[in-house]
N, C-alpha and C. Protein backbone atom coordinates (compact mmCIF):
# COMPACT_ATOMS: atom_id res chain seq x y z
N UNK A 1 -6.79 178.42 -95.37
CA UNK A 1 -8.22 178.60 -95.25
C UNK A 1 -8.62 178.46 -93.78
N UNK A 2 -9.89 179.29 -93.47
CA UNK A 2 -9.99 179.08 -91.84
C UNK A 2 -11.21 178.36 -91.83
N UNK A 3 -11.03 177.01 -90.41
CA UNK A 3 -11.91 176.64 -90.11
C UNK A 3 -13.06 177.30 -89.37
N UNK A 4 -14.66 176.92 -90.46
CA UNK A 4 -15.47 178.02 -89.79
C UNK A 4 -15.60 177.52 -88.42
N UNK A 5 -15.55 176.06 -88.36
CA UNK A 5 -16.22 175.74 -86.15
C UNK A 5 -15.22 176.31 -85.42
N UNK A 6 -14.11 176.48 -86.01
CA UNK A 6 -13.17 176.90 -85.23
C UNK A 6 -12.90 178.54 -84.91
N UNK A 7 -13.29 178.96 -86.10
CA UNK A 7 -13.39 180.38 -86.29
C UNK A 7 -14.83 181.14 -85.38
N UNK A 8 -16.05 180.06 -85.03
CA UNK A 8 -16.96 180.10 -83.75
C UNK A 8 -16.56 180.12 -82.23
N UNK A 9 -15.45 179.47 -82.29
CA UNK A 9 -14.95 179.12 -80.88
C UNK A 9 -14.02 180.16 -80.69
N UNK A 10 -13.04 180.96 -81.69
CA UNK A 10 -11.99 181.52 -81.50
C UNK A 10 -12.18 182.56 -82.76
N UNK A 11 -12.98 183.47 -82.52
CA UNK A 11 -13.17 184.77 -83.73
C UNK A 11 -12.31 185.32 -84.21
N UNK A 12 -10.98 185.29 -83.21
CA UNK A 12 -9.77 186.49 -83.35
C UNK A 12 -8.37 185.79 -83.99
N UNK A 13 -7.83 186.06 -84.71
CA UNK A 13 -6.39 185.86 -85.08
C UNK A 13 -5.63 186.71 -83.76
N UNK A 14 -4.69 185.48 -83.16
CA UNK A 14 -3.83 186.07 -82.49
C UNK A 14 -2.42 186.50 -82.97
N UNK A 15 -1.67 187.39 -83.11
CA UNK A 15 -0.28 187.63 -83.00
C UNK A 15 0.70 187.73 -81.96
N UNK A 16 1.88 186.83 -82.10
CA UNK A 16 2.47 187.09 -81.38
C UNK A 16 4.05 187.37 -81.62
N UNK A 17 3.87 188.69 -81.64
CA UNK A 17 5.11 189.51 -82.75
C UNK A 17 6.43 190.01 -81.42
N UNK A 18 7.61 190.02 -82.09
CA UNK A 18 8.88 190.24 -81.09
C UNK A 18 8.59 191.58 -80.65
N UNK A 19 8.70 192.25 -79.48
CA UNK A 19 8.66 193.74 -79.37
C UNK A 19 9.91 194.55 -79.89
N UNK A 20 9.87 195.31 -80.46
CA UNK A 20 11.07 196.00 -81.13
C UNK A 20 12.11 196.53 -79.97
N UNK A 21 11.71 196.46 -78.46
CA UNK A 21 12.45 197.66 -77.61
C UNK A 21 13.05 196.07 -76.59
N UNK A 22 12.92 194.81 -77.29
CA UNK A 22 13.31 193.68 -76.30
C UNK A 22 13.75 192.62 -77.26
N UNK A 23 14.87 191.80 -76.32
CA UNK A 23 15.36 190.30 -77.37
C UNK A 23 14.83 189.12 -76.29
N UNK A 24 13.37 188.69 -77.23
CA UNK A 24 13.02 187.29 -76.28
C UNK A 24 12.16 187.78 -75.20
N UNK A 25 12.84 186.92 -74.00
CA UNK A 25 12.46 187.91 -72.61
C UNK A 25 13.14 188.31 -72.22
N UNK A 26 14.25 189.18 -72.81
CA UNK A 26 15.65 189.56 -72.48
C UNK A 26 14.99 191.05 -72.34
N UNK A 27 15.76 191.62 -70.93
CA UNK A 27 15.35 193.25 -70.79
C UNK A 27 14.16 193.53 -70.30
N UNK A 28 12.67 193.01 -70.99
CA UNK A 28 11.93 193.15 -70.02
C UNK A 28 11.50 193.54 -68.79
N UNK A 29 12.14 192.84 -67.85
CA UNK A 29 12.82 193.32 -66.73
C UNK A 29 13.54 194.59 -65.74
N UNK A 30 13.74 195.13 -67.05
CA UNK A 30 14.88 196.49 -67.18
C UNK A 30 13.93 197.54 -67.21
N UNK A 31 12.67 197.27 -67.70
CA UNK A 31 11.52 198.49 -68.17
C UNK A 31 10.57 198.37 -67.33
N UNK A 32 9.70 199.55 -66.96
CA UNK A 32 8.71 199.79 -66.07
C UNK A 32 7.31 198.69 -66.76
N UNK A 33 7.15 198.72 -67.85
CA UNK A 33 6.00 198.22 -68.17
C UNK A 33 6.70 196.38 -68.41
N UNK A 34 7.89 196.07 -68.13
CA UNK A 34 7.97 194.63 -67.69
C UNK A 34 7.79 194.21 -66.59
N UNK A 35 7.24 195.10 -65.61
CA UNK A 35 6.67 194.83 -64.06
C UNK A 35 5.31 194.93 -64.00
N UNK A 36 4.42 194.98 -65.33
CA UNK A 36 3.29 195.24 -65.58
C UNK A 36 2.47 193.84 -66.23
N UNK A 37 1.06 193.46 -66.32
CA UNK A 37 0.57 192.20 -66.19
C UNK A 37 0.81 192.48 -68.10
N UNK A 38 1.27 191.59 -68.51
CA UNK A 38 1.29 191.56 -69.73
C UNK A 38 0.03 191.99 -70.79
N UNK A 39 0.11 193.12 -71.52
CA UNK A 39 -0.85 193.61 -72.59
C UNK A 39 -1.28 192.91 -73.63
N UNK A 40 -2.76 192.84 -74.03
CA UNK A 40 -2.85 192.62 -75.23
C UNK A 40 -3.64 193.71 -75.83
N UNK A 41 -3.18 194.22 -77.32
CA UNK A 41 -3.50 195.05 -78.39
C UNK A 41 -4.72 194.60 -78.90
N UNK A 42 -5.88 195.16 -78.89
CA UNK A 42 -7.07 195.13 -80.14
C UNK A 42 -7.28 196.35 -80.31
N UNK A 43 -8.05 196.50 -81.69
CA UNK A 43 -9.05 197.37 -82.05
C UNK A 43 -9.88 197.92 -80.93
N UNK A 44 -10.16 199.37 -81.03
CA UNK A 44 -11.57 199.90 -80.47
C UNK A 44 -12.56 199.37 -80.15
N UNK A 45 -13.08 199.22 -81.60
CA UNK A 45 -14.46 198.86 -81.98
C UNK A 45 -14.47 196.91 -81.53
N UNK A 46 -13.26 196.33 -81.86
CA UNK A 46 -13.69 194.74 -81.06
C UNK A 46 -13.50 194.74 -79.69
N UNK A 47 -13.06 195.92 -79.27
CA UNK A 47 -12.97 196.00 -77.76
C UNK A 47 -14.19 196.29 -77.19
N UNK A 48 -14.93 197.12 -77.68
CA UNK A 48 -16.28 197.83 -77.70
C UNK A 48 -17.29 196.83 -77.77
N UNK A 49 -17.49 196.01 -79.02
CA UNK A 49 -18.07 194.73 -79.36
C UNK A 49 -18.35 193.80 -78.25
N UNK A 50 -16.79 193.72 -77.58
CA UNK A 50 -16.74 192.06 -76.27
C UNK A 50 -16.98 192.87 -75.22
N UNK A 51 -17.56 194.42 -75.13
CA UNK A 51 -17.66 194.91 -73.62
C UNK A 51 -16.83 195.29 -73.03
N UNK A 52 -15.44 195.22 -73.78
CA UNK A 52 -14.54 195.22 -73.05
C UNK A 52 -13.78 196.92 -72.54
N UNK A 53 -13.24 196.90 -71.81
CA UNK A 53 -12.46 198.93 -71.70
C UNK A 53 -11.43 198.54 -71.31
N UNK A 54 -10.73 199.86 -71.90
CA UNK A 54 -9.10 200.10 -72.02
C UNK A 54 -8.73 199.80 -70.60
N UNK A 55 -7.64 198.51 -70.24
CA UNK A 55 -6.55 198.93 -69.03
C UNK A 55 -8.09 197.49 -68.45
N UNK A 56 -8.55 196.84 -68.15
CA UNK A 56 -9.46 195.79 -68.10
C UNK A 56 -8.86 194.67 -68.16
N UNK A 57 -8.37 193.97 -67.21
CA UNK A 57 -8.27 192.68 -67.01
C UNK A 57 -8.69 191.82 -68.18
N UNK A 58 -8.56 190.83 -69.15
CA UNK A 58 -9.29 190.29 -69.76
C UNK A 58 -8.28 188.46 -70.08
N UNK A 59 -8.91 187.63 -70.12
CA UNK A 59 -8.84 186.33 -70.48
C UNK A 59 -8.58 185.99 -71.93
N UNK A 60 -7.29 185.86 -72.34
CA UNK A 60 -6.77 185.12 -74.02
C UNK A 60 -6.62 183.74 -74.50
N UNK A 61 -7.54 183.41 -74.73
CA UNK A 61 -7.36 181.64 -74.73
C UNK A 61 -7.27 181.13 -76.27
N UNK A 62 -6.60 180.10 -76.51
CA UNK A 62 -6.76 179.38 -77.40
C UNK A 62 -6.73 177.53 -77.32
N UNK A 63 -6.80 177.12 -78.50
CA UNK A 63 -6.70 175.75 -77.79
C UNK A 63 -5.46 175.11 -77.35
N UNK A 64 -4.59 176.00 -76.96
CA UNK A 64 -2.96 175.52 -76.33
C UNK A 64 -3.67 176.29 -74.93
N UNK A 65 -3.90 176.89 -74.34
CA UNK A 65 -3.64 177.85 -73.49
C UNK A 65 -4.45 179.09 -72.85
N UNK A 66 -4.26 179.61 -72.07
CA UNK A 66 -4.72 180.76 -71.96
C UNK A 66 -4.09 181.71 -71.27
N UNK A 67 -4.27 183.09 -71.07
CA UNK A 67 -3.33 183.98 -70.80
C UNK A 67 -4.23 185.32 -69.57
N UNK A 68 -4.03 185.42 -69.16
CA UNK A 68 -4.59 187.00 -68.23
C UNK A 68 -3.53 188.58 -68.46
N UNK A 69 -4.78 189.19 -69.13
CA UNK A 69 -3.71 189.99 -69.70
C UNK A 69 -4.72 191.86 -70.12
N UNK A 70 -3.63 192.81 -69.79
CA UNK A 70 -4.28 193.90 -69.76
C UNK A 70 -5.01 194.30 -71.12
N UNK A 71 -6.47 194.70 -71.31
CA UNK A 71 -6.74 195.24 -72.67
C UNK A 71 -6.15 196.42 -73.13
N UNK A 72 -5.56 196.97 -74.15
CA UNK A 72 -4.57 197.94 -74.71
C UNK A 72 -5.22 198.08 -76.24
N UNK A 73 -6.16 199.34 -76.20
CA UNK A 73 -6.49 199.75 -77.66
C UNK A 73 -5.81 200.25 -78.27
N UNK A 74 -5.28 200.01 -79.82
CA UNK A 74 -4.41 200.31 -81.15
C UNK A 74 -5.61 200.42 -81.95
N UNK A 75 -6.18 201.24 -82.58
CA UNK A 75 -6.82 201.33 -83.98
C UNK A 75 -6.10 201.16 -85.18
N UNK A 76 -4.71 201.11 -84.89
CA UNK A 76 -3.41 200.21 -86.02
C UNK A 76 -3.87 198.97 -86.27
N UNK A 77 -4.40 198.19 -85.41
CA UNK A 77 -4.87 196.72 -85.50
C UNK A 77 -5.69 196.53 -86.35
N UNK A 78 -5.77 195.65 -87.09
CA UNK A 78 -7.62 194.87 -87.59
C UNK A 78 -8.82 194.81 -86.70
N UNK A 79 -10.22 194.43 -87.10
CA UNK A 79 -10.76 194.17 -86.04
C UNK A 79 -10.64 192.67 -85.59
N UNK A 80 -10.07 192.52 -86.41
CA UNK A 80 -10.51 190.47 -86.57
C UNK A 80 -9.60 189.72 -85.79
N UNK A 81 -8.23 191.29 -85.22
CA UNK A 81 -6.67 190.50 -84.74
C UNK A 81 -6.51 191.04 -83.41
N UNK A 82 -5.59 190.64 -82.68
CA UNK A 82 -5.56 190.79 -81.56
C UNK A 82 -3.71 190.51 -80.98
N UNK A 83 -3.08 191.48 -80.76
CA UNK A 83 -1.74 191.07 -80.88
C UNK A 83 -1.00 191.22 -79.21
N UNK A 84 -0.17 190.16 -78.94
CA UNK A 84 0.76 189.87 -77.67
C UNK A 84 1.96 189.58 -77.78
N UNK A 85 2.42 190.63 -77.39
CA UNK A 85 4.10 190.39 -77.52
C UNK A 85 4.59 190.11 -76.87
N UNK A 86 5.66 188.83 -77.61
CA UNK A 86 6.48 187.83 -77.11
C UNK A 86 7.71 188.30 -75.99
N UNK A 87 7.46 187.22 -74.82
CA UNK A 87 8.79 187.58 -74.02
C UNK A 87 8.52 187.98 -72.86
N UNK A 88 7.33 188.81 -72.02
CA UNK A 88 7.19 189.28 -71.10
C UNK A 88 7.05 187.66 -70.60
N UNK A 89 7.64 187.77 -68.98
CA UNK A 89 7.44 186.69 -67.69
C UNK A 89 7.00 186.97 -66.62
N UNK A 90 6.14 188.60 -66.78
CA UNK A 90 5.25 188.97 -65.05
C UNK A 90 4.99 188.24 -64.79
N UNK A 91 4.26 187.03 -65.22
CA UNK A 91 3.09 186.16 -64.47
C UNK A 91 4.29 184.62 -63.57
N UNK A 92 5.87 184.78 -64.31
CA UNK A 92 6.09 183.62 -63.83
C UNK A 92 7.01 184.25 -62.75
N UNK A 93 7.39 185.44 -63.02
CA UNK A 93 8.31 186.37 -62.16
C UNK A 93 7.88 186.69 -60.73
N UNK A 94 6.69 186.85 -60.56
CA UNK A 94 6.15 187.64 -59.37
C UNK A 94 5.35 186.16 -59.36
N UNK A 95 4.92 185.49 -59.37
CA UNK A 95 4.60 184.17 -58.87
C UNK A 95 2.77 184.11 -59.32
N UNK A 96 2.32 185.20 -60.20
CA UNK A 96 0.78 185.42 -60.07
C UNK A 96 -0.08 184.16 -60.98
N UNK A 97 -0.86 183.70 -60.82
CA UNK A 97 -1.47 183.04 -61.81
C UNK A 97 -2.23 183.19 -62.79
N UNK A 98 -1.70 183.00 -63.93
CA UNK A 98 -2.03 183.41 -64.73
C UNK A 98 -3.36 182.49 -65.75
């Protein structure tokens, strides 16, 4: 069951699913878009909603953490989810802060 105060503070279910074309953060490295600021997947329309546009810098936080990370529209997604795949290290690789 989801907490509603919590579900105020944090609207989105995050995923954070293995990429099929990488093991871990293994390879990464090897691919053009592992030299790239790490993506996150939403919906259109919740992209649309937070203001947000495709290829847009945007801020992923939860209460562990937070992340800086490119917006990347999938209409495959929910609106409610928001998915980041596991394994990319741009941010610890190239020294950027993330």
């Amino acid at each position: 069951m989801r907490d509603s105060s919590l579900a105020l503070q944090y609207p989105l279910h995050l995923i954070t699913a293995h990429h099929s074309d990488y093991l871990h953060s293994q390879f990464w490295n090897l691919a053009s878009e592992g030299m790239d600021i790490q993506p996150v997947y939403l919906h259109p329309d919740t992209g649309a909603n937070a203001g947000i546009i495709e290829h847009q810098l945007v801020n992923v936080a939860t209460k562990r953490g937070q992340i800086t990370c490119t917006a990347r529209f999938s209409d495959t997604l929910r609106k409610d989810t928001i998915l980041i795949y596991q394994g990319s290290w741009h941010c610890m690789a190239t020294a950027l802060i993330c």
